[in-house]
PDB file of N, CA and C in Angstrom:
ATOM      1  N   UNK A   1       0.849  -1.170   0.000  1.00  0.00           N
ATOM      2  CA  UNK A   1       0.000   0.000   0.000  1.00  0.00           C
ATOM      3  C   UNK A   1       0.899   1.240   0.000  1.00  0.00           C
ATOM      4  N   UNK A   2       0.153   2.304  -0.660  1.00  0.00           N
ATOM      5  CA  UNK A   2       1.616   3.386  -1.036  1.00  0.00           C
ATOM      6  C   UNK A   2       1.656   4.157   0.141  1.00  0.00           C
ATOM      7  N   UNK A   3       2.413   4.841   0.232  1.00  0.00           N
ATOM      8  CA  UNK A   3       2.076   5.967   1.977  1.00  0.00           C
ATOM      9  C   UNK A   3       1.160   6.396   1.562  1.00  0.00           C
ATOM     10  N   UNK A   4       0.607   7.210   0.333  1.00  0.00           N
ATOM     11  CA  UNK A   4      -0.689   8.261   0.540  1.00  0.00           C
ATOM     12  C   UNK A   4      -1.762   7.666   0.614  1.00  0.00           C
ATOM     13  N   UNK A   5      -2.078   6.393   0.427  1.00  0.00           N
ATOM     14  CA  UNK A   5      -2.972   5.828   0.851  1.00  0.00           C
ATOM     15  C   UNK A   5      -3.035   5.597   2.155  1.00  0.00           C
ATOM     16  N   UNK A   6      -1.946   5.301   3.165  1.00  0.00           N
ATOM     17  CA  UNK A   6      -1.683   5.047   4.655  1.00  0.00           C
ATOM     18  C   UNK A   6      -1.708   6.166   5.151  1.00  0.00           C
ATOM     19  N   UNK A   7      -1.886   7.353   4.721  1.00  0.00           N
ATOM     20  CA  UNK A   7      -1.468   8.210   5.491  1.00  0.00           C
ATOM     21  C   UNK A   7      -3.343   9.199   5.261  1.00  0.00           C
ATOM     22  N   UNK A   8      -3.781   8.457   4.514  1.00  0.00           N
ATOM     23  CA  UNK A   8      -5.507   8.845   4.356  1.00  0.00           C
ATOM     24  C   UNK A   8      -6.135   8.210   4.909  1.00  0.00           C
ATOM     25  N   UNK A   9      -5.836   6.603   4.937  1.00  0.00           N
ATOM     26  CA  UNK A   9      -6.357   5.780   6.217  1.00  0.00           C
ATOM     27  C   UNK A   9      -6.338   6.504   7.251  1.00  0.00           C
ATOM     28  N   UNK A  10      -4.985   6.681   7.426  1.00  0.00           N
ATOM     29  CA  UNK A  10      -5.121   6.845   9.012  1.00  0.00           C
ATOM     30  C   UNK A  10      -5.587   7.959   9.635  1.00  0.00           C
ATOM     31  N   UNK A  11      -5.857   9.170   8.399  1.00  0.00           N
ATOM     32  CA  UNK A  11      -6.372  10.083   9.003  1.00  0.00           C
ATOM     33  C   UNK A  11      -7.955   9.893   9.124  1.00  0.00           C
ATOM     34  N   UNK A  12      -8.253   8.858   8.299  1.00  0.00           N
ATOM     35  CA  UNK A  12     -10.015   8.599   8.170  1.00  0.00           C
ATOM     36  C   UNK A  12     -10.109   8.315  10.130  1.00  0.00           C
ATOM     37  N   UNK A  13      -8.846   6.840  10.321  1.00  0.00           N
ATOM     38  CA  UNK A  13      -9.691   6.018  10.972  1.00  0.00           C
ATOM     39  C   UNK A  13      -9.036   7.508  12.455  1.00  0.00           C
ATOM     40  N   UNK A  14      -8.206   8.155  12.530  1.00  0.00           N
ATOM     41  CA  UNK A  14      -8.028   9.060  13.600  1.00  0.00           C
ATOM     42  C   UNK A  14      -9.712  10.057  13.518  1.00  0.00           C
ATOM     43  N   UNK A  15      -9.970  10.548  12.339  1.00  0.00           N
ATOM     44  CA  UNK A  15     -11.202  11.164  12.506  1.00  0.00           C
ATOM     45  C   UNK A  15     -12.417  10.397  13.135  1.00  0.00           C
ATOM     46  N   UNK A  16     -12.517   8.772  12.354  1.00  0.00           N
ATOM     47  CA  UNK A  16     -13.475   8.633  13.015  1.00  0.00           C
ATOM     48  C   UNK A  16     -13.604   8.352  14.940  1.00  0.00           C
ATOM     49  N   UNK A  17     -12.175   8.198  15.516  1.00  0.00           N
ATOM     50  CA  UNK A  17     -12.211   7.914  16.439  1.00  0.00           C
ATOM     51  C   UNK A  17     -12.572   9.047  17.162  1.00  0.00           C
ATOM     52  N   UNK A  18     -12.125  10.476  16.817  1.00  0.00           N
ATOM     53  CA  UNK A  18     -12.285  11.621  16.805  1.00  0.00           C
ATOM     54  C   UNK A  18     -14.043  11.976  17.476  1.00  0.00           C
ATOM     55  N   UNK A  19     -14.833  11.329  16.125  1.00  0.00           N
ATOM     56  CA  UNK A  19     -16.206  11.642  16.284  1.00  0.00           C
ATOM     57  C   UNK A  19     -16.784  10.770  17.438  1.00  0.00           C
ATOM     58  N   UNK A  20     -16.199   9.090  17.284  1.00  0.00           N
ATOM     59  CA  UNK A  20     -16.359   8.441  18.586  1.00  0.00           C
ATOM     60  C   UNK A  20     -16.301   8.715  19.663  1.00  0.00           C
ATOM     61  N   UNK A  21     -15.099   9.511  19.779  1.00  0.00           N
ATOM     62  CA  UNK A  21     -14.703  10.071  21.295  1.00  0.00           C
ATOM     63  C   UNK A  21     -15.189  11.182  21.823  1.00  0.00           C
ATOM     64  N   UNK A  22     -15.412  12.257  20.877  1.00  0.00           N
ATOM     65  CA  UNK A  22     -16.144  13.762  21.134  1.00  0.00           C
ATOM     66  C   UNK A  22     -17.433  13.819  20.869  1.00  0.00           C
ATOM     67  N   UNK A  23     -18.213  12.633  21.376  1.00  0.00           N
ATOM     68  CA  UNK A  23     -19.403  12.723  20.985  1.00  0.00           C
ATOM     69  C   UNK A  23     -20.246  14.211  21.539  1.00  0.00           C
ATOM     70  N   UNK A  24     -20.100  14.542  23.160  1.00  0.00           N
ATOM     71  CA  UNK A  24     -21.022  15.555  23.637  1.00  0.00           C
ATOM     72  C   UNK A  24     -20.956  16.748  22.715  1.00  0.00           C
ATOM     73  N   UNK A  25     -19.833  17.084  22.259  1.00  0.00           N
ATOM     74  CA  UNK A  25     -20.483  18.340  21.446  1.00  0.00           C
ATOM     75  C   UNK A  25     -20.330  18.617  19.999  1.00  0.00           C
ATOM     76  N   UNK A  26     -21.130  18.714  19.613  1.00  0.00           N
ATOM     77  CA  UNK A  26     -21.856  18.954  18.299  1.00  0.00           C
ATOM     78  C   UNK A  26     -21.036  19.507  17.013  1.00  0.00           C
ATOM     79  N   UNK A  27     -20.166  20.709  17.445  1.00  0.00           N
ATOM     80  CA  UNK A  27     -19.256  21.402  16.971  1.00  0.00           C
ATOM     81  C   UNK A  27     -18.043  20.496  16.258  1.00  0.00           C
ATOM     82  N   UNK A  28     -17.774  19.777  17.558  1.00  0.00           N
ATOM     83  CA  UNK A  28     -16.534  18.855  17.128  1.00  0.00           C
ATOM     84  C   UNK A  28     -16.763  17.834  16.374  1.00  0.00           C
ATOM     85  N   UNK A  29     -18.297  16.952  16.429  1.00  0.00           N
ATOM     86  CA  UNK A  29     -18.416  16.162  15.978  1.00  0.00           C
ATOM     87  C   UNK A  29     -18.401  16.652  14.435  1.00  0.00           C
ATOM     88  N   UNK A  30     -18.559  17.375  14.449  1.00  0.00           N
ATOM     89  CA  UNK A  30     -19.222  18.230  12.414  1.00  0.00           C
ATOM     90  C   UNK A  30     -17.723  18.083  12.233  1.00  0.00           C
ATOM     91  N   UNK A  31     -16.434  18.628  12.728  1.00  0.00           N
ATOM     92  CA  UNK A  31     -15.482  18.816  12.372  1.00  0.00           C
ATOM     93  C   UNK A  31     -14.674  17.344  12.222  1.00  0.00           C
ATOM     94  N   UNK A  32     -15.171  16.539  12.522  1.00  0.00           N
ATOM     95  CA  UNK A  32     -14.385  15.109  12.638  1.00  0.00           C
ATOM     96  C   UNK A  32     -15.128  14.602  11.533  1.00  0.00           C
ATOM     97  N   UNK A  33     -16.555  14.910  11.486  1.00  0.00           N
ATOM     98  CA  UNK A  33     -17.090  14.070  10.336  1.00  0.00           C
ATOM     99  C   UNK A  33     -16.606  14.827   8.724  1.00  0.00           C
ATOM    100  N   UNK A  34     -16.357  16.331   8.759  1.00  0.00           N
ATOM    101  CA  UNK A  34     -15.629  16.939   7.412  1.00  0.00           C
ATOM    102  C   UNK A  34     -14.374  16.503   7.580  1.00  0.00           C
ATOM    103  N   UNK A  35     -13.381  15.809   8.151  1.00  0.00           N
ATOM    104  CA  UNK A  35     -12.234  15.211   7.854  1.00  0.00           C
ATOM    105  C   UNK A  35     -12.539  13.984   7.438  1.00  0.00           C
ATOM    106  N   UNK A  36     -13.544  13.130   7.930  1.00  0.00           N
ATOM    107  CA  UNK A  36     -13.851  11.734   7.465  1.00  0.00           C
ATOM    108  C   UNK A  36     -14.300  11.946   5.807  1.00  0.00           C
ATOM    109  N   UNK A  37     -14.684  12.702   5.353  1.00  0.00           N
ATOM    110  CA  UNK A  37     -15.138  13.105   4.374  1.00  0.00           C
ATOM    111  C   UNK A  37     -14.360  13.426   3.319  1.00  0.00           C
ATOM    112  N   UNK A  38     -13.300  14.615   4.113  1.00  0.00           N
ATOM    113  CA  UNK A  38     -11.966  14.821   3.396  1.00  0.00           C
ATOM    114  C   UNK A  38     -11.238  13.878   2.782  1.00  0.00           C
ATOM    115  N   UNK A  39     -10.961  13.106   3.926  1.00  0.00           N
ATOM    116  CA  UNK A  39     -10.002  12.237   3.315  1.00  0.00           C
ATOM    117  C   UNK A  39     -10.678  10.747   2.053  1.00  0.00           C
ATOM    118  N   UNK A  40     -11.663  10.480   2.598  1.00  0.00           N
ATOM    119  CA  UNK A  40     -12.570   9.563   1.653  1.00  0.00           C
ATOM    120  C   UNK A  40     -12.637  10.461   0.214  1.00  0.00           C
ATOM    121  N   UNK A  41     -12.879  11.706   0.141  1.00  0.00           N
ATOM    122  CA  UNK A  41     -12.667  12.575  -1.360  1.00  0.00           C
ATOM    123  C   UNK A  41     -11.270  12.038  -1.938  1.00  0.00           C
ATOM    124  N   UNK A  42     -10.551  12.635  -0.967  1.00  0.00           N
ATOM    125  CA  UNK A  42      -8.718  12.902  -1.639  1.00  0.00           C
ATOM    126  C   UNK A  42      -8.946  10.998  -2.078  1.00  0.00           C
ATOM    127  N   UNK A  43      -9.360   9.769  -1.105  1.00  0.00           N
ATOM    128  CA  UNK A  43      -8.812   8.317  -1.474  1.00  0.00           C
ATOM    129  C   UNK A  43      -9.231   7.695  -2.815  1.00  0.00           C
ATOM    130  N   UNK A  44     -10.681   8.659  -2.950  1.00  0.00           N
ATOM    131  CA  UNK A  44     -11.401   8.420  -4.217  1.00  0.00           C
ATOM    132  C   UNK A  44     -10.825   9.046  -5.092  1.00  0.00           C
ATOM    133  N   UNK A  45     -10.404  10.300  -5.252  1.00  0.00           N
ATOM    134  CA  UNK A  45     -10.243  11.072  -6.312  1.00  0.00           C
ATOM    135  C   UNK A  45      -9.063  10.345  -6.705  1.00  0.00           C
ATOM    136  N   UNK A  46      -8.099  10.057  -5.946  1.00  0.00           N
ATOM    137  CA  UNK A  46      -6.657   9.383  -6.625  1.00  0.00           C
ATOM    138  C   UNK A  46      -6.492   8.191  -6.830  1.00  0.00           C
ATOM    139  N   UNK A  47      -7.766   7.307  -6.188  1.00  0.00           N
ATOM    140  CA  UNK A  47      -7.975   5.986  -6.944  1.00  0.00           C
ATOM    141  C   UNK A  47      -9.005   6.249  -8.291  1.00  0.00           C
ATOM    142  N   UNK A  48      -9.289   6.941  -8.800  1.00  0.00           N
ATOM    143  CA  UNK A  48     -10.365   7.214 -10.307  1.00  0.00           C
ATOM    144  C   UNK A  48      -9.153   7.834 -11.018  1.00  0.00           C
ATOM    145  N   UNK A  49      -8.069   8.703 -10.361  1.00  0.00           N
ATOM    146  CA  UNK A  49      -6.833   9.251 -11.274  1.00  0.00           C
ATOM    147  C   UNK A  49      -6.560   7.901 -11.907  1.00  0.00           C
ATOM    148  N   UNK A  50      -6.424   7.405 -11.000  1.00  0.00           N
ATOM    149  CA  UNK A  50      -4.688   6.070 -11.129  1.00  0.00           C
ATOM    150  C   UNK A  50      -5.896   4.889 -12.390  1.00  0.00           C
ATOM    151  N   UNK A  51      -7.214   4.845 -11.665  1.00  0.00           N
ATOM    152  CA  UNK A  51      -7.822   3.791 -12.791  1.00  0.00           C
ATOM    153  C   UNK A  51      -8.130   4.951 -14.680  1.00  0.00           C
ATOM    154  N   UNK A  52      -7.936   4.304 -15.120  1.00  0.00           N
ATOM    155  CA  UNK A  52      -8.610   4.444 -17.027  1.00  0.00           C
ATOM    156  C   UNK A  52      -9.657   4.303 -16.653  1.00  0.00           C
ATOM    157  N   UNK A  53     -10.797   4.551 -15.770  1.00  0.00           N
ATOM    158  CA  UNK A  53     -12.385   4.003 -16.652  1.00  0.00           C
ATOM    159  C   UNK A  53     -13.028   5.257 -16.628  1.00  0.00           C
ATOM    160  N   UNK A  54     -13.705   5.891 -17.478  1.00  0.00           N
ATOM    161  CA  UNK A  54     -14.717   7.029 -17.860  1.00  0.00           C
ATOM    162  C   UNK A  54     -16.042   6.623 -16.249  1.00  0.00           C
ATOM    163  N   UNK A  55     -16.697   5.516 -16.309  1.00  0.00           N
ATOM    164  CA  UNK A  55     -17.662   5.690 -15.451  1.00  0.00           C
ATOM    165  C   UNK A  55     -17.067   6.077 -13.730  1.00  0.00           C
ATOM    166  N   UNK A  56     -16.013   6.017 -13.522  1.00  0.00           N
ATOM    167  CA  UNK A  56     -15.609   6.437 -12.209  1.00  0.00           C
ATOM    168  C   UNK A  56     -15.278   7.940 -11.929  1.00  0.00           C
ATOM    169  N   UNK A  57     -15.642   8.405 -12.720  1.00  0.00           N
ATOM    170  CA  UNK A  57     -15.443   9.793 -12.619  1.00  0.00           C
ATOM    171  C   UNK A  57     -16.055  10.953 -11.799  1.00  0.00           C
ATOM    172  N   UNK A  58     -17.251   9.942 -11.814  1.00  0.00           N
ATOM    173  CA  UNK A  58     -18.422  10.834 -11.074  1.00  0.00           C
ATOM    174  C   UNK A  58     -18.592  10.476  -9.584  1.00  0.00           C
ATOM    175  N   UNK A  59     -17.782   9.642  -9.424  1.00  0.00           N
ATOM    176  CA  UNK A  59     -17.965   9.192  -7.956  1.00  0.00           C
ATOM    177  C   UNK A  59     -17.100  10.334  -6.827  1.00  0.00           C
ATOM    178  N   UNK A  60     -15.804  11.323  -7.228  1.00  0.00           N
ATOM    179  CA  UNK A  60     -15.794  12.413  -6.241  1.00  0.00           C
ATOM    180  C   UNK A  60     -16.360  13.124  -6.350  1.00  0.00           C
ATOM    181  N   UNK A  61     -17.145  13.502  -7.287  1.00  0.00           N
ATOM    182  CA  UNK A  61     -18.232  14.713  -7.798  1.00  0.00           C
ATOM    183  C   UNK A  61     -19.109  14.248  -6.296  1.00  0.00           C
ATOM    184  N   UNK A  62     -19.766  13.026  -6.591  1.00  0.00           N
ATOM    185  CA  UNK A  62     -20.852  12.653  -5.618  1.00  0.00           C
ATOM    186  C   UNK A  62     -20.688  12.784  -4.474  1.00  0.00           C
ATOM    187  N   UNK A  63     -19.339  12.101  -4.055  1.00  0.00           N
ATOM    188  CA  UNK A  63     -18.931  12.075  -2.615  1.00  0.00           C
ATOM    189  C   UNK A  63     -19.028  13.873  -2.173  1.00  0.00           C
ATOM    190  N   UNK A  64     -18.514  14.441  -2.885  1.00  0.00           N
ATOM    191  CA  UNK A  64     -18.432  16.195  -2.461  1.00  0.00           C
ATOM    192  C   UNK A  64     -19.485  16.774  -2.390  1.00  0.00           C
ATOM    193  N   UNK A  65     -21.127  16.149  -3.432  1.00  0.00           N
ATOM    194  CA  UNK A  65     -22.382  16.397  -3.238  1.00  0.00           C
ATOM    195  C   UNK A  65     -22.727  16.253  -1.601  1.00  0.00           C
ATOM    196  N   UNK A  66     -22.346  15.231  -1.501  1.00  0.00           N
ATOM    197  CA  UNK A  66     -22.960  14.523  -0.026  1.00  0.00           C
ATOM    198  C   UNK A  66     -22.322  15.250   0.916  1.00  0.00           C
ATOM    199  N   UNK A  67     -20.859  15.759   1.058  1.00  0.00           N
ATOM    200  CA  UNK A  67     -20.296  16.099   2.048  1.00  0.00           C
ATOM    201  C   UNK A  67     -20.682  17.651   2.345  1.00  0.00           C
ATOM    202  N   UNK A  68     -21.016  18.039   1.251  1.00  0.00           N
ATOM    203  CA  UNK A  68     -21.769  19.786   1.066  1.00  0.00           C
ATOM    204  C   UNK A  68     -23.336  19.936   1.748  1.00  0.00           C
ATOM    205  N   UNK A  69     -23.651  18.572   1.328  1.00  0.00           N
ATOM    206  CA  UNK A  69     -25.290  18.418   2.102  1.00  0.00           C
ATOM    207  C   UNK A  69     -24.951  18.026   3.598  1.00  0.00           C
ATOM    208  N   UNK A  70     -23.910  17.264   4.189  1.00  0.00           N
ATOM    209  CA  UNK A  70     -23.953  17.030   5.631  1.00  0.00           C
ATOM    210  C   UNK A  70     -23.561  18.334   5.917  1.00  0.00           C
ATOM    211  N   UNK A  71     -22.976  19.150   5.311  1.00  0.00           N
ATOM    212  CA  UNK A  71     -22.066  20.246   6.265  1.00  0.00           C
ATOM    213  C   UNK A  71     -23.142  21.438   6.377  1.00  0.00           C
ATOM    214  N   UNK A  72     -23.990  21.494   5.063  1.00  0.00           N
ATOM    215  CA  UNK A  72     -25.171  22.152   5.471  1.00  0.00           C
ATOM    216  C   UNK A  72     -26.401  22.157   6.456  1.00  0.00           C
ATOM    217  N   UNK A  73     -26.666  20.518   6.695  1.00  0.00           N
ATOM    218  CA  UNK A  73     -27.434  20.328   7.325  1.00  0.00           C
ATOM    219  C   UNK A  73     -26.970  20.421   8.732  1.00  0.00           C
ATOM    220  N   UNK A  74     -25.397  19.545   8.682  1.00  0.00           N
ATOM    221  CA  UNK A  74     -24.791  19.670  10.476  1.00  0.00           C
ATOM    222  C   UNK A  74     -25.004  21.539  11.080  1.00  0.00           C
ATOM    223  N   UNK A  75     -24.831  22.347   9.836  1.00  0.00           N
ATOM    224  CA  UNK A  75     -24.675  23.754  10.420  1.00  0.00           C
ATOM    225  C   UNK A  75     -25.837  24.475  10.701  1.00  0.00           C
ATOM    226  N   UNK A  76     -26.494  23.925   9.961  1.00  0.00           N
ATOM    227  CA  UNK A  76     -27.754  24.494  10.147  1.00  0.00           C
ATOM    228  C   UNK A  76     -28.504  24.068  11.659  1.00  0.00           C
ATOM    229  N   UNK A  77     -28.049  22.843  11.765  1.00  0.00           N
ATOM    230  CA  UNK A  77     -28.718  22.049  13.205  1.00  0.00           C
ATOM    231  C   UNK A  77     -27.367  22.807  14.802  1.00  0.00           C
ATOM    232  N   UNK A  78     -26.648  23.023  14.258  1.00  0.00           N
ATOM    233  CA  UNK A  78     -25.810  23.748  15.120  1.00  0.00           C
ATOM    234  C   UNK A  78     -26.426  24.774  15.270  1.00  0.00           C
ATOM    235  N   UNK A  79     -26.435  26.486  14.578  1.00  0.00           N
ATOM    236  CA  UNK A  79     -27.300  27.076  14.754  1.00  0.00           C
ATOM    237  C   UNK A  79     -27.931  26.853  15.464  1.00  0.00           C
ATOM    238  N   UNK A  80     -29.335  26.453  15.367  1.00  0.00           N
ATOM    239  CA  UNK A  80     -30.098  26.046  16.002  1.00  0.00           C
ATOM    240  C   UNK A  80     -30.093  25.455  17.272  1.00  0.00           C
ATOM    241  N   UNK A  81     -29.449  24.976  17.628  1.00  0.00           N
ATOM    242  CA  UNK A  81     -29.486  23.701  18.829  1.00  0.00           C
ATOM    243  C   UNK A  81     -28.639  25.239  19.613  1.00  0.00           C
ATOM    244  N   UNK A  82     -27.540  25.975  19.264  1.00  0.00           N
ATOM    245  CA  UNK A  82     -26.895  27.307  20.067  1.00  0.00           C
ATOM    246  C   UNK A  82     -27.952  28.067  19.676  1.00  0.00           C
ATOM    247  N   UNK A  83     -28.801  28.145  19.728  1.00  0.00           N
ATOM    248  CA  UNK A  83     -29.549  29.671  19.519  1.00  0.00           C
ATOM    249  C   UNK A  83     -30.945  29.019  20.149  1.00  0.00           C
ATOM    250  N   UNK A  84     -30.952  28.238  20.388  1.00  0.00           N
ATOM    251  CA  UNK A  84     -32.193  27.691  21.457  1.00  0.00           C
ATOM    252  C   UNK A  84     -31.476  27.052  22.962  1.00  0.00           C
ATOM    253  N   UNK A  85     -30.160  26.489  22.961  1.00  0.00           N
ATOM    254  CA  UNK A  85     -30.323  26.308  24.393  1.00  0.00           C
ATOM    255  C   UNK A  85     -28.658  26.958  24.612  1.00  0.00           C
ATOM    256  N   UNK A  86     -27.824  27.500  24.005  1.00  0.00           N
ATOM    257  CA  UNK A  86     -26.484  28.251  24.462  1.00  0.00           C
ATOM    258  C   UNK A  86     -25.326  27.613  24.531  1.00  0.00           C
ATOM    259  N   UNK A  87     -25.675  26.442  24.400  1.00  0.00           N
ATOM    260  CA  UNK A  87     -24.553  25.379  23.748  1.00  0.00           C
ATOM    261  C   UNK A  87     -24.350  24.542  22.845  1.00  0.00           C
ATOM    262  N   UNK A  88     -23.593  23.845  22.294  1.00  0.00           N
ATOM    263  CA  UNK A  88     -23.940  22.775  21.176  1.00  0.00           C
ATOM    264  C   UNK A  88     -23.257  21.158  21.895  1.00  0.00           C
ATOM    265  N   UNK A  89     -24.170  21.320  23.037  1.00  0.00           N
ATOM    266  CA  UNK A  89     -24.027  19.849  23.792  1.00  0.00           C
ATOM    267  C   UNK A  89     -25.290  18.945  22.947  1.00  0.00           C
ATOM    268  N   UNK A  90     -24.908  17.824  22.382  1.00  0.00           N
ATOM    269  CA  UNK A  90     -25.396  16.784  21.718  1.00  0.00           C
ATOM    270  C   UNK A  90     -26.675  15.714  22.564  1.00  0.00           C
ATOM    271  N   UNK A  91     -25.905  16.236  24.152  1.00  0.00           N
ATOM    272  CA  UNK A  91     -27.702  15.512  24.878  1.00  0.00           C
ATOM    273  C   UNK A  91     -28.795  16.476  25.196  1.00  0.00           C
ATOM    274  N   UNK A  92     -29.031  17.927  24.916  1.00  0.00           N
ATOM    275  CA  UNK A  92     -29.618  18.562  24.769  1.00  0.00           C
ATOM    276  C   UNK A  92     -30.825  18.317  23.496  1.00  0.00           C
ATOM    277  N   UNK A  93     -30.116  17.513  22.420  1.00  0.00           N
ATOM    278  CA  UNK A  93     -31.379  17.117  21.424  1.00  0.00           C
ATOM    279  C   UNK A  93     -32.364  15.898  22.034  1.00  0.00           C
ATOM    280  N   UNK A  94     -33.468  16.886  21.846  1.00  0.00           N
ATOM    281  CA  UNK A  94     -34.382  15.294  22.198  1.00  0.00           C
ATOM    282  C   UNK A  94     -35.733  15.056  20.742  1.00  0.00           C
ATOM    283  N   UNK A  95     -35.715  14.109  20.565  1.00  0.00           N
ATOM    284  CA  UNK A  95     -36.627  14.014  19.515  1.00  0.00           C
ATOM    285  C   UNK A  95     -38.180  14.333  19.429  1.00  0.00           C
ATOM    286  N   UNK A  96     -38.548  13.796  21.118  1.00  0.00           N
ATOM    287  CA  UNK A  96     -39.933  14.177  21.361  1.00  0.00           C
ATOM    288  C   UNK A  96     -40.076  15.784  21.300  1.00  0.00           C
ATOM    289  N   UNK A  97     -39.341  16.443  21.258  1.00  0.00           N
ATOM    290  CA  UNK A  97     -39.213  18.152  21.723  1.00  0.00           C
ATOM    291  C   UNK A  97     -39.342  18.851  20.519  1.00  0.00           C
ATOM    292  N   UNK A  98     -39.184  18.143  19.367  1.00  0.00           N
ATOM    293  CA  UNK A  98     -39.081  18.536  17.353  1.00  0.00           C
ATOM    294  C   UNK A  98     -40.512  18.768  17.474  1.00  0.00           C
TER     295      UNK A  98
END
């Protein structure tokens, strides 16, 4: 495996431990999940470089669709969750309360 592939792993699997570990607040978690994201772009984009096939092309397009829609939605729910209770502590959401 080449380093830049080891060195995207490991930042995936450090992010996701990241989001594992910082679960209470909200803030951090958004920021661990746009590195999980990051680096899954950069692993895709340079595995569709390195392959010849036309249909793989669209797959970092997509991945960057999706990561633009979590980062909108995580921010938007941030907002919100600080502008109704003054923090962005993650046990403050309750579902019955929507």
């Amino acid at each position: 495996m080449p380093s830049t592939f080891l060195n995207l792993t490991l930042a995936f699997i450090i992010s996701l431990t990241g989001t594992l570990t910082f679960r209470s607040h909200l803030m951090s978690t958004l920021l661990c999940l746009e590195g999980m994201m990051l680096s899954l772009f950069i692993m895709i984009s340079t595995a569709t470089l390195n392959s010849n096939s036309m249909i793989s092309l669209s797959f970092p397009v997509t991945i960057m669709v999706f990561a633009a829609c979590e980062a909108a939605v995580g921010l938007s729910l941030l907002v919100k969750v600080s502008n109704t209770y003054g923090t962005d502590y993650i046990h403050n959401l309750n579902l019955l309360q929507c």
